[in-house]
C-alpha atoms as a PDB file:
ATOM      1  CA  UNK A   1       6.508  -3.588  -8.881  1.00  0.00           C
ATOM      2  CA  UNK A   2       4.205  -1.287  -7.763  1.00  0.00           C
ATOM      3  CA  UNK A   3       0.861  -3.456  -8.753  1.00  0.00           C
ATOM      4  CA  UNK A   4      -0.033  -5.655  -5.530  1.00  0.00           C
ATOM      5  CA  UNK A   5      -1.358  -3.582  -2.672  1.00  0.00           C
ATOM      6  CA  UNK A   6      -2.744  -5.358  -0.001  1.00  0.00           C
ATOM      7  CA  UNK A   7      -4.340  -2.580   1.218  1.00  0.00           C
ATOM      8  CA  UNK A   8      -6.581  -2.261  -1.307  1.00  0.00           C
ATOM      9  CA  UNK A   9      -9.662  -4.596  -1.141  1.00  0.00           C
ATOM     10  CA  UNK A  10     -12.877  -4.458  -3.746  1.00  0.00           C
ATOM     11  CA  UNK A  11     -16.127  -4.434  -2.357  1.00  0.00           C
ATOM     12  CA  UNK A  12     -16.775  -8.101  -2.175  1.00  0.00           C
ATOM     13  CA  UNK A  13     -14.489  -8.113   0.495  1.00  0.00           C
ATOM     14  CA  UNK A  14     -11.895  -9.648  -2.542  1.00  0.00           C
ATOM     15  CA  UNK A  15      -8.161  -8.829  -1.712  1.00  0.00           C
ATOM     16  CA  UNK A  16      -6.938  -6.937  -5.226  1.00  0.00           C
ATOM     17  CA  UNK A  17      -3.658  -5.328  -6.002  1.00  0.00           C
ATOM     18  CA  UNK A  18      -4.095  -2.027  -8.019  1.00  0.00           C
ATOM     19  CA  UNK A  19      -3.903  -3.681 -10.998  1.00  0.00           C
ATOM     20  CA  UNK A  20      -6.721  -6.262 -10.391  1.00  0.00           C
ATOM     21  CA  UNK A  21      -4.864  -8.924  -9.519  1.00  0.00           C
ATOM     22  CA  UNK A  22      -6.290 -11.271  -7.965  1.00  0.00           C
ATOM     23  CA  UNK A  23      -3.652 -12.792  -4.954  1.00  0.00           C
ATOM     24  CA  UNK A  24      -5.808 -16.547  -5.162  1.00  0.00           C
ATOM     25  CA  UNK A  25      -4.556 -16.429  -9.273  1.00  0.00           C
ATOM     26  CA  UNK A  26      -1.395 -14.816  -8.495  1.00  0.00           C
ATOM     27  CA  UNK A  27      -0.607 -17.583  -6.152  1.00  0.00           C
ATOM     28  CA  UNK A  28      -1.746 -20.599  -7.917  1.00  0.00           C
ATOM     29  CA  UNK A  29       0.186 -18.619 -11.086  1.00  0.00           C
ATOM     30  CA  UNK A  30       3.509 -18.696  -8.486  1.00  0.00           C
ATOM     31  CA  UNK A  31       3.125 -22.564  -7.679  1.00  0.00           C
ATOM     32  CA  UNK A  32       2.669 -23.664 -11.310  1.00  0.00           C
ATOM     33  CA  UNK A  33       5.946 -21.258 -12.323  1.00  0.00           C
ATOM     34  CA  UNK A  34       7.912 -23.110  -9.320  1.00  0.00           C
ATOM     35  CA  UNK A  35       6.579 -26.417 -10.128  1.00  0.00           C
ATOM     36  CA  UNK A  36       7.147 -26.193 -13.819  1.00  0.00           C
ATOM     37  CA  UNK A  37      10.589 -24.652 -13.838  1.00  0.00           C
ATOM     38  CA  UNK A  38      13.108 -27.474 -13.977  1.00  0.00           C
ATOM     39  CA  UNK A  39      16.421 -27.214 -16.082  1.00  0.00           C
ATOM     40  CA  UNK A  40      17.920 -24.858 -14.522  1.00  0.00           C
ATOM     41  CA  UNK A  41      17.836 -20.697 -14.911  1.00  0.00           C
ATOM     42  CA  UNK A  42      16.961 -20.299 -18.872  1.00  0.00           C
ATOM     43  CA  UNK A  43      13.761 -22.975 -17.743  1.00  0.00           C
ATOM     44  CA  UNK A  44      12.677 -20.638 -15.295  1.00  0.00           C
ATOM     45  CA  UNK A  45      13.481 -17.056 -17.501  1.00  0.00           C
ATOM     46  CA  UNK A  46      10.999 -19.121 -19.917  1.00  0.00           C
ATOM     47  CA  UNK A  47       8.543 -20.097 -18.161  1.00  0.00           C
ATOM     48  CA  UNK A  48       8.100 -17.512 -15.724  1.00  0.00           C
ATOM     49  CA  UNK A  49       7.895 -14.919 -18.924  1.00  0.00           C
ATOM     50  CA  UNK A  50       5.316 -17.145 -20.587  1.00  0.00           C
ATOM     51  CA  UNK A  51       2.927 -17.318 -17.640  1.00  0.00           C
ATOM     52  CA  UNK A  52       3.929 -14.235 -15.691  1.00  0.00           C
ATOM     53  CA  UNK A  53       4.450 -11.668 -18.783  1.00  0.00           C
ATOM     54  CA  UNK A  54       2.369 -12.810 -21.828  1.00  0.00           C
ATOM     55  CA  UNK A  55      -0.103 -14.428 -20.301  1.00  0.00           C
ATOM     56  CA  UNK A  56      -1.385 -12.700 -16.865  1.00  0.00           C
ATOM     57  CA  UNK A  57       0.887  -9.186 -17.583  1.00  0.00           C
ATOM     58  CA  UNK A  58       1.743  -9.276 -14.271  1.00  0.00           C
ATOM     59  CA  UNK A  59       5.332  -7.633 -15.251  1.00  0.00           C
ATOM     60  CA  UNK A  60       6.783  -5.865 -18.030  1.00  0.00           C
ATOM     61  CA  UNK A  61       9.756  -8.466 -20.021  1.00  0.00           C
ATOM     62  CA  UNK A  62      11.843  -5.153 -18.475  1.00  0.00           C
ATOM     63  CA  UNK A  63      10.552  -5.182 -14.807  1.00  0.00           C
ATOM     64  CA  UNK A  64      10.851  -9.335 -15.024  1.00  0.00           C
ATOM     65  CA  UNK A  65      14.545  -9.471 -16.501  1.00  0.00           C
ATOM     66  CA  UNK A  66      15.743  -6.796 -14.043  1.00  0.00           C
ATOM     67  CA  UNK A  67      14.211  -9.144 -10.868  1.00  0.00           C
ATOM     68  CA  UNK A  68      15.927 -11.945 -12.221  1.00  0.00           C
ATOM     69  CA  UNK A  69      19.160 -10.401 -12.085  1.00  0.00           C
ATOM     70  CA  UNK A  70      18.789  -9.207  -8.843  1.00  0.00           C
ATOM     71  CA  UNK A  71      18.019 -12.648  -7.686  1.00  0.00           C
ATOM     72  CA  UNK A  72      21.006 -13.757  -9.452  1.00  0.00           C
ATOM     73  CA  UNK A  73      23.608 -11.433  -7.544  1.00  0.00           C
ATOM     74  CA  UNK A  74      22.282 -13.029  -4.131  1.00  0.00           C
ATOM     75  CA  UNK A  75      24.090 -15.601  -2.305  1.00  0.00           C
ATOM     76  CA  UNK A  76      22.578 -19.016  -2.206  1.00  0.00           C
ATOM     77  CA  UNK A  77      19.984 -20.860  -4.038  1.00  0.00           C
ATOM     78  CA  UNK A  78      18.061 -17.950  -4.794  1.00  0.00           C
ATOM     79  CA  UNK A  79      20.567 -17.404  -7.258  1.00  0.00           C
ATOM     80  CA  UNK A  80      18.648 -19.841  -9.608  1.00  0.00           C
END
Protein backbone atom coordinates (compact mmCIF):
# COMPACT_ATOMS: atom_id res chain seq x y z
CA UNK A 1 0.00 0.00 0.00
CA UNK A 2 2.42 2.19 -1.09
CA UNK A 3 -0.14 4.86 -2.88
CA UNK A 4 -1.07 7.56 -0.07
CA UNK A 5 1.82 9.82 0.79
CA UNK A 6 1.06 12.60 2.77
CA UNK A 7 4.00 14.17 1.96
CA UNK A 8 3.26 14.77 -1.29
CA UNK A 9 0.98 17.82 -1.98
CA UNK A 10 -0.01 19.23 -5.74
CA UNK A 11 0.34 22.70 -6.35
CA UNK A 12 -3.04 23.87 -5.31
CA UNK A 13 -1.96 23.27 -2.02
CA UNK A 14 -4.35 19.75 -2.54
CA UNK A 15 -3.08 16.87 -0.23
CA UNK A 16 -2.53 13.79 -2.99
CA UNK A 17 -1.13 10.37 -2.43
CA UNK A 18 1.19 9.25 -5.35
CA UNK A 19 -1.42 7.83 -7.04
CA UNK A 20 -3.75 10.91 -7.16
CA UNK A 21 -5.82 10.15 -4.62
CA UNK A 22 -7.52 12.49 -3.35
CA UNK A 23 -7.70 11.97 0.90
CA UNK A 24 -11.39 14.25 0.87
CA UNK A 25 -12.70 11.10 -1.75
CA UNK A 26 -10.74 8.56 -0.03
CA UNK A 27 -12.43 9.47 3.15
CA UNK A 28 -15.93 9.99 2.18
CA UNK A 29 -15.13 6.47 0.03
CA UNK A 30 -14.08 4.95 3.82
CA UNK A 31 -17.41 6.24 5.56
CA UNK A 32 -19.77 4.97 2.84
CA UNK A 33 -17.72 1.32 2.93
CA UNK A 34 -18.25 1.42 6.94
CA UNK A 35 -21.70 2.63 6.72
CA UNK A 36 -22.79 0.26 4.04
CA UNK A 37 -21.18 -2.91 5.29
CA UNK A 38 -23.72 -4.72 7.44
CA UNK A 39 -24.05 -8.64 7.42
CA UNK A 40 -21.22 -9.48 8.63
CA UNK A 41 -17.49 -10.20 6.89
CA UNK A 42 -18.60 -11.50 3.19
CA UNK A 43 -20.85 -7.82 3.31
CA UNK A 44 -17.85 -6.01 3.89
CA UNK A 45 -15.27 -8.32 1.37
CA UNK A 46 -18.20 -7.11 -1.13
CA UNK A 47 -18.61 -4.00 -0.69
CA UNK A 48 -15.35 -2.77 0.12
CA UNK A 49 -14.10 -4.58 -3.37
CA UNK A 50 -16.92 -2.89 -5.27
CA UNK A 51 -16.14 0.65 -4.13
CA UNK A 52 -12.51 0.33 -3.12
CA UNK A 53 -11.21 -2.04 -6.14
CA UNK A 54 -13.49 -1.63 -9.23
CA UNK A 55 -14.58 1.48 -8.77
CA UNK A 56 -11.80 4.05 -7.32
CA UNK A 57 -8.66 1.24 -7.88
CA UNK A 58 -7.50 2.18 -4.80
CA UNK A 59 -6.13 -1.61 -4.26
CA UNK A 60 -5.41 -4.49 -6.28
CA UNK A 61 -8.39 -7.65 -5.43
CA UNK A 62 -4.64 -9.14 -4.24
CA UNK A 63 -3.41 -6.19 -2.02
CA UNK A 64 -7.33 -5.95 -0.64
CA UNK A 65 -7.79 -9.82 0.16
CA UNK A 66 -4.35 -10.00 1.82
CA UNK A 67 -5.47 -6.76 4.31
CA UNK A 68 -8.47 -8.50 5.07
CA UNK A 69 -6.81 -11.41 6.34
CA UNK A 70 -4.55 -9.64 8.30
CA UNK A 71 -7.37 -7.90 9.96
CA UNK A 72 -8.88 -11.17 10.50
CA UNK A 73 -5.89 -12.77 12.57
CA UNK A 74 -6.21 -9.70 15.10
CA UNK A 75 -7.85 -9.95 18.33
CA UNK A 76 -11.07 -8.12 18.77
CA UNK A 77 -13.59 -6.56 16.60
CA UNK A 78 -11.26 -5.72 14.03
CA UNK A 79 -11.51 -9.17 13.22
CA UNK A 80 -14.73 -8.36 11.19
Amino acid sequence: MSGFSPDSVSPDGDHKGSRGVRWARFLRDVLICSLGAYGGPESHIGVFLNRMVSKRKYLSEEELIELMALCSILPGPTST
